[in-house]
C-alpha atoms as a PDB file:
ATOM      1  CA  UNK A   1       0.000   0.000   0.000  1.00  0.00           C
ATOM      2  CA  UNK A   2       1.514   3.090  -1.168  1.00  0.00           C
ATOM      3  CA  UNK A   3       1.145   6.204   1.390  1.00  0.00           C
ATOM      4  CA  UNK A   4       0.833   9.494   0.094  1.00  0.00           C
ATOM      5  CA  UNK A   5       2.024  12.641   2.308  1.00  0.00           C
ATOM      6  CA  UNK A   6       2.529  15.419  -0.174  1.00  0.00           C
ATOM      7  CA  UNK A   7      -0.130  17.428   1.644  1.00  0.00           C
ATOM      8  CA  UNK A   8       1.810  18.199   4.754  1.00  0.00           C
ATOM      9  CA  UNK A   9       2.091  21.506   6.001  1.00  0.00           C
ATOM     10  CA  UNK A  10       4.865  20.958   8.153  1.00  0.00           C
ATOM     11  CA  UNK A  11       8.347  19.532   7.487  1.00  0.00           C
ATOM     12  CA  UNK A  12       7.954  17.420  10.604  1.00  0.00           C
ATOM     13  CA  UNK A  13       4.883  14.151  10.316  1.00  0.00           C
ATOM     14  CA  UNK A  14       3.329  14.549  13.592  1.00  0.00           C
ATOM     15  CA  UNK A  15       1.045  11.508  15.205  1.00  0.00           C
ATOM     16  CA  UNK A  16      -1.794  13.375  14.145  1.00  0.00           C
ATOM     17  CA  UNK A  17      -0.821  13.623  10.608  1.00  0.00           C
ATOM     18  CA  UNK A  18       0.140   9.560  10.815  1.00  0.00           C
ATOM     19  CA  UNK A  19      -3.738   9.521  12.081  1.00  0.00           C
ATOM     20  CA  UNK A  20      -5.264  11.381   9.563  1.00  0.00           C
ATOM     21  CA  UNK A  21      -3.081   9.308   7.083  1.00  0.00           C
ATOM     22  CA  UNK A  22      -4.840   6.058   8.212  1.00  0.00           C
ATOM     23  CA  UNK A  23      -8.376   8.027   8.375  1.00  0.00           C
ATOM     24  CA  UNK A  24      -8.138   9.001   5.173  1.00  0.00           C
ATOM     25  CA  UNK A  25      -6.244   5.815   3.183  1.00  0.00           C
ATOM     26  CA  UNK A  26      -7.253   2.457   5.308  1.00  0.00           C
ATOM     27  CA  UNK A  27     -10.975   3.788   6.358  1.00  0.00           C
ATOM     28  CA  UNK A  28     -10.520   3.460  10.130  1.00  0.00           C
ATOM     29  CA  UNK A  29     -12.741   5.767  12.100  1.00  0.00           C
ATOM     30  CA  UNK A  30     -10.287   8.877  13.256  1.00  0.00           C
ATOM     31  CA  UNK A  31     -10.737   7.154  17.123  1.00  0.00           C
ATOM     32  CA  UNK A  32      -9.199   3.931  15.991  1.00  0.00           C
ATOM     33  CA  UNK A  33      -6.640   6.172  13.882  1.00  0.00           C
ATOM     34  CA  UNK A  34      -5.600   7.911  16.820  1.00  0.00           C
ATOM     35  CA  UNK A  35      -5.952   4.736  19.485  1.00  0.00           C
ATOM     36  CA  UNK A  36      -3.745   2.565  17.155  1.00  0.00           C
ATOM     37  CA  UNK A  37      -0.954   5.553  16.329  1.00  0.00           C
ATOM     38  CA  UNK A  38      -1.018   5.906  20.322  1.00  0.00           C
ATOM     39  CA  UNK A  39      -0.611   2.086  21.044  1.00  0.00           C
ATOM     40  CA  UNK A  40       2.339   1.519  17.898  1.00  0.00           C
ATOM     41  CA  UNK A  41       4.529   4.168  19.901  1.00  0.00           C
ATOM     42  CA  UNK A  42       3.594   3.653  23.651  1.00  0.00           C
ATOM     43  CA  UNK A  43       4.554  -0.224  22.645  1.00  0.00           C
ATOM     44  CA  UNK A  44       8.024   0.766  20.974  1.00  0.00           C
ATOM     45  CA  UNK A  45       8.350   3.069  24.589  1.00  0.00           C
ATOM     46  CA  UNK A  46       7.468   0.135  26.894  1.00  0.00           C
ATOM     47  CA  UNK A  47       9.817  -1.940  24.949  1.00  0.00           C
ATOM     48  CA  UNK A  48      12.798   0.312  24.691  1.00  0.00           C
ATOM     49  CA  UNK A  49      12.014   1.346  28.575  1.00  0.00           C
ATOM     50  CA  UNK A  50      12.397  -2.416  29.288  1.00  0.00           C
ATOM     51  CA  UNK A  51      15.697  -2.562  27.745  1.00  0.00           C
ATOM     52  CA  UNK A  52      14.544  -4.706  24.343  1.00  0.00           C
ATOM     53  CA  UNK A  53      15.845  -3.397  20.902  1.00  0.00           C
ATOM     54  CA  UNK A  54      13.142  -2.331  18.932  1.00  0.00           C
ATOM     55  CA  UNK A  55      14.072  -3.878  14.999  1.00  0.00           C
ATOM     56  CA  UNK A  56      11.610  -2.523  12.032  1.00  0.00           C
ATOM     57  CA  UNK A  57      12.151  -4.382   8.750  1.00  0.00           C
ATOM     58  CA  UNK A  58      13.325  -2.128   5.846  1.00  0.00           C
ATOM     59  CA  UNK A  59      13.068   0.833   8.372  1.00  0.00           C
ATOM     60  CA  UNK A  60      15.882   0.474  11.229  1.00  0.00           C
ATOM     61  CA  UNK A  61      16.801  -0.465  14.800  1.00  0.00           C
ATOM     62  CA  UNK A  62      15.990   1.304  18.235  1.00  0.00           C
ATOM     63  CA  UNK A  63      19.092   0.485  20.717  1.00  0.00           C
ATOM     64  CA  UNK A  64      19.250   1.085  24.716  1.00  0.00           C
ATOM     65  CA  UNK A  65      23.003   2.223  25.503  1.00  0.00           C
ATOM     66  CA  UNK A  66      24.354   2.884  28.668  1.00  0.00           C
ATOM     67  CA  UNK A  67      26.733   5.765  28.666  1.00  0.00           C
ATOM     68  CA  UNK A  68      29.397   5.709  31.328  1.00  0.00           C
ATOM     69  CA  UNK A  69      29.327   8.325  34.190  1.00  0.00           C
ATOM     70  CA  UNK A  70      32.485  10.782  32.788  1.00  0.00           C
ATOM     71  CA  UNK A  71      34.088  14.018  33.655  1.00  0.00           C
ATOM     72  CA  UNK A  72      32.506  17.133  31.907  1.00  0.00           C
ATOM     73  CA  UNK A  73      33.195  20.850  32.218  1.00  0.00           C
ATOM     74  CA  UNK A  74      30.415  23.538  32.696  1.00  0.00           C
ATOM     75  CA  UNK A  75      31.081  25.675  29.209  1.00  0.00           C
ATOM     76  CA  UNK A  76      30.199  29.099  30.717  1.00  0.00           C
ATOM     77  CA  UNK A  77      32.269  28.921  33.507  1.00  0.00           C
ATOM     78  CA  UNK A  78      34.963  25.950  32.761  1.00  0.00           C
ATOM     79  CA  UNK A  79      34.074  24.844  35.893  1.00  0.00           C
ATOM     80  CA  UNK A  80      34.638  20.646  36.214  1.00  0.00           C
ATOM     81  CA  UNK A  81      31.656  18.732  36.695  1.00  0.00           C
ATOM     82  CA  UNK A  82      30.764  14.455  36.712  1.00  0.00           C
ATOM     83  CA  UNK A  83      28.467  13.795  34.248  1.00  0.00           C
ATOM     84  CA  UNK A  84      26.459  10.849  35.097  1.00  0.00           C
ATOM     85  CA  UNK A  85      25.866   7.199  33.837  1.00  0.00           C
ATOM     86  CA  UNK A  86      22.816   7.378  31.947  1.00  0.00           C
ATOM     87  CA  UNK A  87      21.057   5.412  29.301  1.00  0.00           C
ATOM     88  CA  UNK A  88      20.237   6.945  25.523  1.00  0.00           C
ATOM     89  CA  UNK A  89      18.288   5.724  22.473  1.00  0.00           C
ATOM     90  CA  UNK A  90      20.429   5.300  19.572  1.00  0.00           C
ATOM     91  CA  UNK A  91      18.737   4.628  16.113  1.00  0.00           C
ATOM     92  CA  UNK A  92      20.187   2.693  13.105  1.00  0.00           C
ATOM     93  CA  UNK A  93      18.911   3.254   9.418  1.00  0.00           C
ATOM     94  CA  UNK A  94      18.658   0.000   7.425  1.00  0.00           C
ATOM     95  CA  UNK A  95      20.573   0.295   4.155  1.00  0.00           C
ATOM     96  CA  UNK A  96      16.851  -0.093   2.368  1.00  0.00           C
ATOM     97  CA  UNK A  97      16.132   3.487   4.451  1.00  0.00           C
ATOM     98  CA  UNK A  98      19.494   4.671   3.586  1.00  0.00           C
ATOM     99  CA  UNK A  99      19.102   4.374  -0.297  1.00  0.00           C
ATOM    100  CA  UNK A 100      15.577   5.758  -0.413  1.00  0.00           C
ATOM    101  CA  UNK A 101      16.559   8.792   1.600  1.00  0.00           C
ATOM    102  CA  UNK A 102      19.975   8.920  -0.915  1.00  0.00           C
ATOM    103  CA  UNK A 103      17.742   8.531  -4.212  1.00  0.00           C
ATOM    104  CA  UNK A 104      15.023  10.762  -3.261  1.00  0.00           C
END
């Protein structure tokens, strides 16, 4: 099924846009729309949250890494401070991703 976004008004697709986009092409009512846009990104939360790598086919990988507490320096006043351990979300094009961005 081929999506069509052309329409935007912003540079940035919002959930609500990704609602209206399966109001208006797959027929669900906008509640369902909305419910299932909701439940597709609170599950890739829960699962990331959990510490499970999220892996889309054709679209990329969600990683958990833990960053190691470090020395940092306060850029306004130079002053040294610790930075703590903390965990980020990382994200990984697939190569498919990759070439469609690169071909336009």
């Amino acid at each position: 099924m081929d999506f069509s976004i052309e329409s935007l008004e912003t540079p940035a697709l919002t959930k609500a846009q990704l609602a209206e986009l399966l109001f208006d092409q797959i027929g669900l009512n906008k509640r369902e729309s909305k419910d299932m846009v909701e439940a597709f990104f609170d599950l890739i939360a829960q699962s990331l949250v959990d510490g499970a790598d999220v892996k889309m086919s054709g679209f990329g990988n969600f990683q958990i890494r833990v960053k190691a507490s470090r020395p940092g320096r306060n850029p306004r006043t130079g002053e040294p401070v610790a930075i703590e351990a903390r965990r980020v979300v990382t994200f990984h094009a697939s190569p498919k991703l990759k070439e469609q961005v690169q071909t336009g």
